[in-house]
Protein backbone atom coordinates (compact mmCIF):
# COMPACT_ATOMS: atom_id res chain seq x y z
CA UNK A 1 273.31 83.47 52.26
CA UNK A 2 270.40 85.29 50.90
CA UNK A 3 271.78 88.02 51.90
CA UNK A 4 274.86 88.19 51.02
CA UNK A 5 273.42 86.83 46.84
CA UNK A 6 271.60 90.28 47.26
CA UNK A 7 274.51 92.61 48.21
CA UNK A 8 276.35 91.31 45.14
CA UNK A 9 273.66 91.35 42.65
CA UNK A 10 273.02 95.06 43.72
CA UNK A 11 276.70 95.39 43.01
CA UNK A 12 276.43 93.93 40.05
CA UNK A 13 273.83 96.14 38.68
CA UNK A 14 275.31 98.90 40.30
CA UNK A 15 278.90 98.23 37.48
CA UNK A 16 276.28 97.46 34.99
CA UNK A 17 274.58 100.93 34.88
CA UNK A 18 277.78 102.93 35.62
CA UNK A 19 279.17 101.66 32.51
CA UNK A 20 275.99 102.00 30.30
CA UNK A 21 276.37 106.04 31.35
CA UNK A 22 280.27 105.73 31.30
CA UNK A 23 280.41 104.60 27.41
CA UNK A 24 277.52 107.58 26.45
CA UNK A 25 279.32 110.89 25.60
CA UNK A 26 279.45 114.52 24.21
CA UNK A 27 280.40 114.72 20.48
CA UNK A 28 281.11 117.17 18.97
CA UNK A 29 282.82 119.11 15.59
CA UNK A 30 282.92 121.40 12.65
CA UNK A 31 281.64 120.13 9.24
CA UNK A 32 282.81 122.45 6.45
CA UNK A 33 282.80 122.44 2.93
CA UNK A 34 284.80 121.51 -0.03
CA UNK A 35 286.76 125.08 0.41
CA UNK A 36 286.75 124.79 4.18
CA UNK A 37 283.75 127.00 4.93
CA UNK A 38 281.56 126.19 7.37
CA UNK A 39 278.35 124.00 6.58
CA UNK A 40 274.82 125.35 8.47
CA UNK A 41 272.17 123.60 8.39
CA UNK A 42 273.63 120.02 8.12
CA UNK A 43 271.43 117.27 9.59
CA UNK A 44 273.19 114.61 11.76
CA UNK A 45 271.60 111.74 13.07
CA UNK A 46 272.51 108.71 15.22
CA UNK A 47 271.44 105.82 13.41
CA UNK A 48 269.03 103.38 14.70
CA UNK A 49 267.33 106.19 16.72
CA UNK A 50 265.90 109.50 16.57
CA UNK A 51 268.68 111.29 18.42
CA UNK A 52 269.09 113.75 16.16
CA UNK A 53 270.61 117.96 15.60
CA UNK A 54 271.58 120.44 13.23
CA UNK A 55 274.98 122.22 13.03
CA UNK A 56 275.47 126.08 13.56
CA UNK A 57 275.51 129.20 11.56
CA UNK A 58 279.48 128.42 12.25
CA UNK A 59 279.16 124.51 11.31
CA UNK A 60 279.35 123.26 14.58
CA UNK A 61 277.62 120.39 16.63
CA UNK A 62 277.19 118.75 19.44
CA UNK A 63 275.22 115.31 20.06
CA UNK A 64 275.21 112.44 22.78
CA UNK A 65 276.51 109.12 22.03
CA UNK A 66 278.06 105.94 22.82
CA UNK A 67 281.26 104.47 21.49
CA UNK A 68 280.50 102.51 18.61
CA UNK A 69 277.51 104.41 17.29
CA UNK A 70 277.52 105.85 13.81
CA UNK A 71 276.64 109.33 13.19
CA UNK A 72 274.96 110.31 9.72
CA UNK A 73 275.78 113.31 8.35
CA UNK A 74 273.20 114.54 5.20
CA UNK A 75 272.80 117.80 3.68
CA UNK A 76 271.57 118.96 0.06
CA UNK A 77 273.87 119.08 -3.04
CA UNK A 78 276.46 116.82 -1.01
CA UNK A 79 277.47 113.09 -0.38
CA UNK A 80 276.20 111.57 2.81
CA UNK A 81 278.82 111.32 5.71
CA UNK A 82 279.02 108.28 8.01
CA UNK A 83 281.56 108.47 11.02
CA UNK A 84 281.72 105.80 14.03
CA UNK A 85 282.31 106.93 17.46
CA UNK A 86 285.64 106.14 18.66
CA UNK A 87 288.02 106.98 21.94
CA UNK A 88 287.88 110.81 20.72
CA UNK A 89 284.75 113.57 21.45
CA UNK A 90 285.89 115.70 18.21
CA UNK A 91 284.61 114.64 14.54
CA UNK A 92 285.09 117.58 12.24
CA UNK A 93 285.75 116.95 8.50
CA UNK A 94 284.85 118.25 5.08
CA UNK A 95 282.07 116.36 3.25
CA UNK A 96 282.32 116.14 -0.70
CA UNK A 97 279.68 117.81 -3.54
CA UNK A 98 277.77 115.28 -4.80
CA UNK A 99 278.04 115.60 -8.33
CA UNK A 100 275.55 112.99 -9.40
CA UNK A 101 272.72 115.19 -8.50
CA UNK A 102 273.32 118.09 -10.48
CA UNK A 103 271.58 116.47 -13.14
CA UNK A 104 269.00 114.84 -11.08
CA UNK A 105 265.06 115.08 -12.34
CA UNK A 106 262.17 115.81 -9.91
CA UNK A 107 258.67 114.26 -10.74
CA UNK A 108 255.95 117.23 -10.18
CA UNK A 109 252.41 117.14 -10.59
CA UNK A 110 250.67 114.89 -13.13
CA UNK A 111 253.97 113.33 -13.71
CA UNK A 112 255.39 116.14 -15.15
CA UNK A 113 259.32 115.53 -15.20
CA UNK A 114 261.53 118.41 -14.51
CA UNK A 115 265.91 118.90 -14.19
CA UNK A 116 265.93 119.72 -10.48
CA UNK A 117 268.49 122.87 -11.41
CA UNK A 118 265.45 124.35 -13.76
CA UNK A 119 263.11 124.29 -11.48
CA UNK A 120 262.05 127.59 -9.01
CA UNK A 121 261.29 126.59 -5.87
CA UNK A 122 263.32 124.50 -3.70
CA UNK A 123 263.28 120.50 -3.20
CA UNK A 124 264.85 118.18 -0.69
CA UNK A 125 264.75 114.49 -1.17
CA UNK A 126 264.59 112.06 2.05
CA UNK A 127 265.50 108.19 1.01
CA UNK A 128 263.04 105.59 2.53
CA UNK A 129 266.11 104.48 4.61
CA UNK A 130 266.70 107.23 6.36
CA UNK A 131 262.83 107.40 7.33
CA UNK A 132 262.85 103.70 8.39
CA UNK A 133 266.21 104.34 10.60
CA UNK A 134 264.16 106.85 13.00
CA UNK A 135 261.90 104.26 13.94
CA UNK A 136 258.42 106.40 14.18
CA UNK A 137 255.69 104.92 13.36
CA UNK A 138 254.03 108.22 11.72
CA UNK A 139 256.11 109.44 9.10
CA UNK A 140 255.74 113.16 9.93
CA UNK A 141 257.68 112.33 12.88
CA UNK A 142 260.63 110.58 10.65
CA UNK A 143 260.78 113.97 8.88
CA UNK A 144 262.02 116.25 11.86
CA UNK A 145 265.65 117.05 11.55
CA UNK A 146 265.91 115.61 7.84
CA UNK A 147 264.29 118.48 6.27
CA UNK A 148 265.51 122.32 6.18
CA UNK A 149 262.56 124.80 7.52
CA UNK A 150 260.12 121.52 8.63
CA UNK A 151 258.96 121.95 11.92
CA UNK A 152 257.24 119.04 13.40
CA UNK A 153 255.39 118.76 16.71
CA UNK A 154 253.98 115.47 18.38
CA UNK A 155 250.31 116.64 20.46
CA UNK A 156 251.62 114.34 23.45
CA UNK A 157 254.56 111.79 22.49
CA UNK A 158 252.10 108.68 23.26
CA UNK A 159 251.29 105.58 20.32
CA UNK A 160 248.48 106.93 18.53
CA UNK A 161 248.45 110.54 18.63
CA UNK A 162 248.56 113.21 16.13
CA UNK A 163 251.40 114.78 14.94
CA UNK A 164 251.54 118.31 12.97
CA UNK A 165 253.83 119.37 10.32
CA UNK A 166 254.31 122.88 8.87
CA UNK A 167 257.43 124.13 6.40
CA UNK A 168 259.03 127.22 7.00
CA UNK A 169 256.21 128.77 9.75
CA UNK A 170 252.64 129.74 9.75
CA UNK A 171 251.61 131.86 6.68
CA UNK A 172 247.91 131.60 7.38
CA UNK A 173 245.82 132.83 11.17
CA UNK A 174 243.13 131.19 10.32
CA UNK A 175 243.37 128.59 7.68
CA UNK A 176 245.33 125.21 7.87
CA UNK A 177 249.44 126.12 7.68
CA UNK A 178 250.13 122.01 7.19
CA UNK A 179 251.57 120.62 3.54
CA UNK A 180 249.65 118.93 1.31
CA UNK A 181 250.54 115.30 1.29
CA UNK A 182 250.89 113.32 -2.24
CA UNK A 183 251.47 110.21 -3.03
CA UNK A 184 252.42 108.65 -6.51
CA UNK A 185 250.56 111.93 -7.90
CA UNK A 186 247.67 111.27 -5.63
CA UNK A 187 246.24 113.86 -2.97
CA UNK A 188 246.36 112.30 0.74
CA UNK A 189 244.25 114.11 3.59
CA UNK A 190 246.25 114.67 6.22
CA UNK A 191 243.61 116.08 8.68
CA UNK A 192 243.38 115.27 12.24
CA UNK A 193 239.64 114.34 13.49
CA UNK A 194 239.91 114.22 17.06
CA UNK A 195 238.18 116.83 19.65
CA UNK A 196 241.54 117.51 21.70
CA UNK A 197 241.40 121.42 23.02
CA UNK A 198 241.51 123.41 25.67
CA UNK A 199 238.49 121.99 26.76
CA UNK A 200 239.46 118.36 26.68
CA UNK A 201 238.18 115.96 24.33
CA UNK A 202 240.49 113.37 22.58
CA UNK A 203 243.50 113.46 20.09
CA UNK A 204 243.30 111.16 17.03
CA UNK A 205 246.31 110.56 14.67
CA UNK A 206 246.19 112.70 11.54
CA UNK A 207 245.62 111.14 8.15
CA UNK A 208 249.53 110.65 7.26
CA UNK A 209 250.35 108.21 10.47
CA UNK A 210 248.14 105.61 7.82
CA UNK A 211 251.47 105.40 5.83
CA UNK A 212 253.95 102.85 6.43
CA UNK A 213 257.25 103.81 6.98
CA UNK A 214 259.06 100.36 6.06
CA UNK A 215 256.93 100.86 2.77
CA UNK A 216 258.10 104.77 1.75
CA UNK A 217 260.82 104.66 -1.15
CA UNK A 218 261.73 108.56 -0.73
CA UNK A 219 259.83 111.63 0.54
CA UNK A 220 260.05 114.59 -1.66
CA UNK A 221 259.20 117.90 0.08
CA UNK A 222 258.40 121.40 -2.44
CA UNK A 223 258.53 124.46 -0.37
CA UNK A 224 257.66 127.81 -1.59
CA UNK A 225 254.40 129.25 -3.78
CA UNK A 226 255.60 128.16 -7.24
CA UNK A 227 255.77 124.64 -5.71
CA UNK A 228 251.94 125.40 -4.25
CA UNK A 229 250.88 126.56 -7.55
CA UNK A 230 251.78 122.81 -9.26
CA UNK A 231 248.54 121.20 -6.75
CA UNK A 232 246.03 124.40 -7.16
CA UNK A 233 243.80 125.49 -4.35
CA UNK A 234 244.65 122.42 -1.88
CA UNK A 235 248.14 123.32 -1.49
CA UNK A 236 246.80 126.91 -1.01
């Protein structure tokens, strides 16, 4: 009897996890523009993970997920896309300008408020939901994928450890190539304190895995010199 209880509970988990695999998929798609052009660059999440890509220099994408997932679809200057996987592999569409932020205002240093179409270097704005829907507990993590020309690289993937963070590549060999961090107007060290190296030692988490993501209302991130110039020598 025992037996026989076994053979069909091994069945049974046998369906089970052929149908967890059967429901995951390949999706994939164009996004374009408002004229039909295609859209580089776009950031597309599934939400409630960190499964996340980018479409081509042609627009197009490709990501794994189930049937009943919802894909976001984000990209600067234009309304946020949500789709829900259905029966079909193929979700191409246009998404639509977002006309409310031509006027928007971006808060430099010492609360200096400037139109974000005056300004000269370049800004992209992350909402605090869209960090708390990765589910990272260090919010340099939550920023991979969400921000053009961020690169962000976990030191081993494990609770705890460091990540590091640097926008559009290294422009220093010897000096420190990560952002400056600030919050509400207020300098945050970011460093990493650990002895981790070729020789061994230990990794530490760096100074912005202290932030709680459930508590971060939008990241701002200002790329380029003229942005640097705004914090003086520590954004160097």
């Amino acid at each position: 009897m025992k037996t026989k209880f076994s053979g069909i509970l091994t069945l049974f988990l046998a369906f089970v996890v052929q149908f967890t695999f059967a429901q995951e998929k390949t999706i994939s798609g164009t996004v374009s523009d408002e004229n039909g052009l295609p859209l580089p660059g776009v950031n597309i999440i599934v939400k409630g993970t960190t499964n996340g890509t980018q479409t081509d220099f042609d627009g197009n994408y490709s990501i794994t997920a189930s049937t009943g997932d919802v894909l976001s679809y984000s990209f600067v200057g234009y309304t946020k896309k949500e789709m829900t996987v259905g029966a079909s592999n193929n979700i191409s569409f246009s998404m639509t300008p977002d006309v409310t932020a031509i006027d928007e205002v971006v808060i430099t240093a010492l609360g200096i408020k400037k139109e974000e179409k005056s300004i000269g270097y370049a800004v992209q704005k992350v909402d605090g939901d869209d960090i708390a829907e990765s589910n990272e507990t260090n919010v340099v993590n939550s920023l991979s994928g969400k921000v053009a020309g961020v690169q962000v690289t976990n030191s081993s993937g494990a609770t705890g450890s460091s990540s590091r963070i640097v926008l559009r590549g290294a422009s220093s060999i010897t000096g420190n190539n990560q952002p400056l961090f600030v919050i509400d107007g207020i300098p945050v060290d970011n460093s990493n304190y650990g002895t981790a190296g070729d020789g061994g030692g230990f990794d530490l988490p760096n100074g912005a895995a202290d932030i709680n993501p459930d508590d971060i209302e939008s990241v701002t991130v200002l790329k380029g010199p003229n942005a640097a110039a705004l914090y003086g020598l520590r954004a160097a």
